[in-house]
N, C-alpha and C. Protein backbone atom coordinates (compact mmCIF):
# COMPACT_ATOMS: atom_id res chain seq x y z
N UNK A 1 -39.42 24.90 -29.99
CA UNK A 1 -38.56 25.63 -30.87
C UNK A 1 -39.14 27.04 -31.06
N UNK A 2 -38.03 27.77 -30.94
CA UNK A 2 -38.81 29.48 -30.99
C UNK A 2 -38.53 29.77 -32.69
N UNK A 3 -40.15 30.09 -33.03
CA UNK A 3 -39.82 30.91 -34.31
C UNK A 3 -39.48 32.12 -34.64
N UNK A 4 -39.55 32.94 -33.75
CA UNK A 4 -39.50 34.49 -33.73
C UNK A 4 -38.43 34.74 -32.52
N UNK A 5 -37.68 35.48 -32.76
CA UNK A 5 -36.65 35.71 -31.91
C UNK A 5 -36.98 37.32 -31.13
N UNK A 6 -37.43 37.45 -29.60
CA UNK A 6 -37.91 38.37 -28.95
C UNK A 6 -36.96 39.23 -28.47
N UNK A 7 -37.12 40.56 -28.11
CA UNK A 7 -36.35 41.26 -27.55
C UNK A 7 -35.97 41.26 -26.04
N UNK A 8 -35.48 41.03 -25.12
CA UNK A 8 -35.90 40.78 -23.87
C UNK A 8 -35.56 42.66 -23.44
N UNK A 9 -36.05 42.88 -22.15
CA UNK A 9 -35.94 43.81 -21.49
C UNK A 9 -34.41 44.34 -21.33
N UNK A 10 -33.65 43.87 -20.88
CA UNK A 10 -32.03 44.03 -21.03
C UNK A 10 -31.87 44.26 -22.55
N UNK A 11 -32.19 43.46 -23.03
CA UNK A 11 -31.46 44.21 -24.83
C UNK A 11 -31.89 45.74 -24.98
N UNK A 12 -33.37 45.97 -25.49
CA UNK A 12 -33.73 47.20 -25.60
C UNK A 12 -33.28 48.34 -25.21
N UNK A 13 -33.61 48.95 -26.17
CA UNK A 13 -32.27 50.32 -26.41
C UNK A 13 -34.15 51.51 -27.13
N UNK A 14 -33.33 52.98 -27.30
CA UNK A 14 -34.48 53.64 -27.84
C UNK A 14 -36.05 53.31 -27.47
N UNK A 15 -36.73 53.42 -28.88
CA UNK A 15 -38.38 53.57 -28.82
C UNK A 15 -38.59 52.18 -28.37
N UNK A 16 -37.89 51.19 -28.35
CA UNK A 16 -38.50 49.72 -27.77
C UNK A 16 -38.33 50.10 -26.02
N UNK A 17 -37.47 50.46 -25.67
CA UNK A 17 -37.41 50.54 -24.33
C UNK A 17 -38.20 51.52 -23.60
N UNK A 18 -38.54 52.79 -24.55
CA UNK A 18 -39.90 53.58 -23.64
C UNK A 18 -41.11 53.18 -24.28
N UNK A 19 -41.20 51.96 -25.15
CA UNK A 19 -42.58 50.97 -24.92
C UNK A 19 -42.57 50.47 -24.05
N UNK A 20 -41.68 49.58 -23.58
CA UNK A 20 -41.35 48.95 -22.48
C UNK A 20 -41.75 49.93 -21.07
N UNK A 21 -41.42 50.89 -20.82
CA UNK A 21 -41.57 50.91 -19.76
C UNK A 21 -42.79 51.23 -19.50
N UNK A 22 -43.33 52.52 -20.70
CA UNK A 22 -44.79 52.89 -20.76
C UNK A 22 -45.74 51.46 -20.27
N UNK A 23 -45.40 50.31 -21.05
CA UNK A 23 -46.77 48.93 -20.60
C UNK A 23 -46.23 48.30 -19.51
N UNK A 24 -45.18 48.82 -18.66
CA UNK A 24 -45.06 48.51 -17.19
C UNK A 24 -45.35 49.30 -16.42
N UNK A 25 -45.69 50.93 -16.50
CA UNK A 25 -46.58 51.67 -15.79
C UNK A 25 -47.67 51.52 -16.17
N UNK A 26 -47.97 51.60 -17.06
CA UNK A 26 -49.37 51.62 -17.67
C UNK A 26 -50.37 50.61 -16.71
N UNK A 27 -49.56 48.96 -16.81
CA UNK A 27 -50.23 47.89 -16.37
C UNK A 27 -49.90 47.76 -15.12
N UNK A 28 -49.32 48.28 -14.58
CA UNK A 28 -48.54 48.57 -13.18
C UNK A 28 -48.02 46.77 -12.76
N UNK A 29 -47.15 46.60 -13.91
CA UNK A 29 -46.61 45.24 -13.31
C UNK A 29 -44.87 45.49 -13.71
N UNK A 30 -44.19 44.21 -13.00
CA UNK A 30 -42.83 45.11 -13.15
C UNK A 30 -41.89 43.91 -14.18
N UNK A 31 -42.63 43.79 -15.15
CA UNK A 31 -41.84 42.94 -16.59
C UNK A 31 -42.65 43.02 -17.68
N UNK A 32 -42.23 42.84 -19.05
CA UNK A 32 -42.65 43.06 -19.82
C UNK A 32 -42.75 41.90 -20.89
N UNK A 33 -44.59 41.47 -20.63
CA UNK A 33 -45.00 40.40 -21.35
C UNK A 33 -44.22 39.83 -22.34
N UNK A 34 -44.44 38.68 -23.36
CA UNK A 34 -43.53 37.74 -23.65
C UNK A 34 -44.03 38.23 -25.20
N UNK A 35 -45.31 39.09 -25.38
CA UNK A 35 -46.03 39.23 -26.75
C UNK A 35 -45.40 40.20 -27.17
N UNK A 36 -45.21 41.65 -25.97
CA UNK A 36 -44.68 42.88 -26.44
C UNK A 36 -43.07 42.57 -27.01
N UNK A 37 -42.57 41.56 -26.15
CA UNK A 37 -41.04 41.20 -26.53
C UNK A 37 -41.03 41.02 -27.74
N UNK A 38 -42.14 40.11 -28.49
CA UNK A 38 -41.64 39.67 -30.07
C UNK A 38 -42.36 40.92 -31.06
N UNK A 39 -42.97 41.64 -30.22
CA UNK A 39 -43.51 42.74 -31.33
C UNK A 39 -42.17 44.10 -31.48
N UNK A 40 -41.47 43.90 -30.33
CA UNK A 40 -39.99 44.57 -30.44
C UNK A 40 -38.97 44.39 -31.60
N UNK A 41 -39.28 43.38 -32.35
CA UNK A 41 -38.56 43.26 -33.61
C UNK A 41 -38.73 44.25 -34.38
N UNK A 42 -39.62 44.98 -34.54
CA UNK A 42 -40.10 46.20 -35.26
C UNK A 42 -40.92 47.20 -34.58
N UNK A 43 -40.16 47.85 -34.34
CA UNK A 43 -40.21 48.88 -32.99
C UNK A 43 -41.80 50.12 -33.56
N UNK A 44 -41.35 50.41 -34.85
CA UNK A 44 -42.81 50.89 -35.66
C UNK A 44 -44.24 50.19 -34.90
N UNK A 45 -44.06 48.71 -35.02
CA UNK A 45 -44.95 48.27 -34.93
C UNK A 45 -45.76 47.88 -33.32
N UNK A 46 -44.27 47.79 -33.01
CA UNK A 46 -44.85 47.51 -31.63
C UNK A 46 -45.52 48.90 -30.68
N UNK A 47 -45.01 50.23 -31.26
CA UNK A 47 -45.08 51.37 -30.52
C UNK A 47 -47.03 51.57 -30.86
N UNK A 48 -47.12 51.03 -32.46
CA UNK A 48 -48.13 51.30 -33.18
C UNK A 48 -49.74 50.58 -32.18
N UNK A 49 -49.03 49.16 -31.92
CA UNK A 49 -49.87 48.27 -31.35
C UNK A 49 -50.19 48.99 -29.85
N UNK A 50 -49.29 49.03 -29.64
CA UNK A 50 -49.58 49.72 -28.06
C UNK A 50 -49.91 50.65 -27.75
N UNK A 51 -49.88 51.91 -28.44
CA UNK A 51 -51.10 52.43 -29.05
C UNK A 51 -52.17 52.81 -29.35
N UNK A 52 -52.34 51.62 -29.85
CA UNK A 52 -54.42 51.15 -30.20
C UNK A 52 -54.80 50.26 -28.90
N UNK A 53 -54.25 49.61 -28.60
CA UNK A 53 -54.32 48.94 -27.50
C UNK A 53 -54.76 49.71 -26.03
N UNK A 54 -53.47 50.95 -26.34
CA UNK A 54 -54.08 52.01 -25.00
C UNK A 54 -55.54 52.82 -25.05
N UNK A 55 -55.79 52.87 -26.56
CA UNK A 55 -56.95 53.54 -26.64
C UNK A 55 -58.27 52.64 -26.34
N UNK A 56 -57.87 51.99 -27.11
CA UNK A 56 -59.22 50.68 -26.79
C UNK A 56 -59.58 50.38 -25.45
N UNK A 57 -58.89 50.11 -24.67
CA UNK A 57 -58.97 49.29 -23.59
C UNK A 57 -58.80 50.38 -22.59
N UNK A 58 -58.88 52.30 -23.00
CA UNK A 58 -59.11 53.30 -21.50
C UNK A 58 -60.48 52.65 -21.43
N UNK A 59 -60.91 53.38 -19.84
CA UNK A 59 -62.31 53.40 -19.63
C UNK A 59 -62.74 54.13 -19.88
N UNK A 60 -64.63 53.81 -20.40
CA UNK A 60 -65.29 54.60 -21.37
C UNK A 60 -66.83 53.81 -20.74
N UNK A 61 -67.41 53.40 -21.20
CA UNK A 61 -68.69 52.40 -21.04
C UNK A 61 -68.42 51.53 -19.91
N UNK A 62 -67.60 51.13 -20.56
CA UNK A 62 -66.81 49.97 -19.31
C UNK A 62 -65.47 50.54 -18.79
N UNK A 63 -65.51 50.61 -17.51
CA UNK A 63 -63.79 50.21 -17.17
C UNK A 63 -62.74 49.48 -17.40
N UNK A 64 -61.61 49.52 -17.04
CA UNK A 64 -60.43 49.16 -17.86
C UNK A 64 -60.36 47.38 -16.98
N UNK A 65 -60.67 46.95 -16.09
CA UNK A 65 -60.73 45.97 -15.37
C UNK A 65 -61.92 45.15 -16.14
N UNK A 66 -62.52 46.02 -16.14
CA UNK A 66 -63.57 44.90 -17.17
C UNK A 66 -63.42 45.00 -18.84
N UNK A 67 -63.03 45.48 -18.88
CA UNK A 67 -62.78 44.99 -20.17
C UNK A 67 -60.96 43.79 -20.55
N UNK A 68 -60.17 43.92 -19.67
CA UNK A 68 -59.64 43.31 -19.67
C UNK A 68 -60.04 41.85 -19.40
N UNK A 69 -60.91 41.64 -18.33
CA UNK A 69 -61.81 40.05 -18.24
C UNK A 69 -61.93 39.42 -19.39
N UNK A 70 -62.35 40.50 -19.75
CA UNK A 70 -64.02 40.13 -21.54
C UNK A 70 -62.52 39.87 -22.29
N UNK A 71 -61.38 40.27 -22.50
CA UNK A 71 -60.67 39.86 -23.38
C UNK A 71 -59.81 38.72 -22.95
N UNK A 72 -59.55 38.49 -22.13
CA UNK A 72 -59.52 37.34 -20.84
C UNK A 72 -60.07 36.02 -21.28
N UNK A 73 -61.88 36.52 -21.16
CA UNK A 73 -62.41 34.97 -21.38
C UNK A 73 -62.47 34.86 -22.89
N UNK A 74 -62.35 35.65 -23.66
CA UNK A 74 -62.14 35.63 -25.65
C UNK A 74 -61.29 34.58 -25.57
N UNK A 75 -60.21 35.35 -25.16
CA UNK A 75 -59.19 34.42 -25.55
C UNK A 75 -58.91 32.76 -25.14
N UNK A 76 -59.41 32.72 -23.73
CA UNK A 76 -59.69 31.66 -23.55
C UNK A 76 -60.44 30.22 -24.19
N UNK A 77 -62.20 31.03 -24.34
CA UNK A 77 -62.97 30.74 -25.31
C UNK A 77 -62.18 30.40 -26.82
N UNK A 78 -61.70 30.61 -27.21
CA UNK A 78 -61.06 30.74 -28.52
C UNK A 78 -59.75 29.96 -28.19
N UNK A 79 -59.35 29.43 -27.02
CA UNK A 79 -57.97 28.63 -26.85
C UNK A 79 -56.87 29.05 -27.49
N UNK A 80 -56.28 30.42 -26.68
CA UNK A 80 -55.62 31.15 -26.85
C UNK A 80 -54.59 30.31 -25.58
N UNK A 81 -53.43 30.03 -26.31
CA UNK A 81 -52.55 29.52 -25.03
C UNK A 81 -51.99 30.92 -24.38
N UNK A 82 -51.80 31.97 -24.81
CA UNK A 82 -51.05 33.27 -24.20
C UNK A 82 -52.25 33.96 -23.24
């Protein structure tokens, strides 16, 4: 049962849709994860998240490949089903 009702790629209209495309160049993949969809309910928020997200995770100390791992095995570690 879905508790949160997501935006899919076809709906999006405005600032949800150039989030959308920004974290499909960005990540160079050609759909847009199932997390960013439900953070589309509030377009503030989702623009906000993605964001901090872009800043955090440029390369700096580490590269952007490795630091994606390390958040990779977190989540794993931590039994993250997403």
């Amino acid at each position: 049962m879905t508790l949160l009702r997501s935006v899919s790629e076809a709906e999006a209209t405005g600032k949800v849709k150039e989030v959308f495309e920004d974290i499909k160049a960005t990540k160079e993949i050609d759909f847009v994860p199932k997390f960013w969809q439900a953070l589309a309910n509030n377009p503030d928020h989702l623009e906000a998240t993605w964001q901090k997200l872009k800043v955090v995770m440029k390369p700096g100390k580490l590269d952007g490949l490795t630091k994606e791992i390390i958040a990779s095995a977190v989540s794993i570690t931590n039994g993250c089903t997403y």
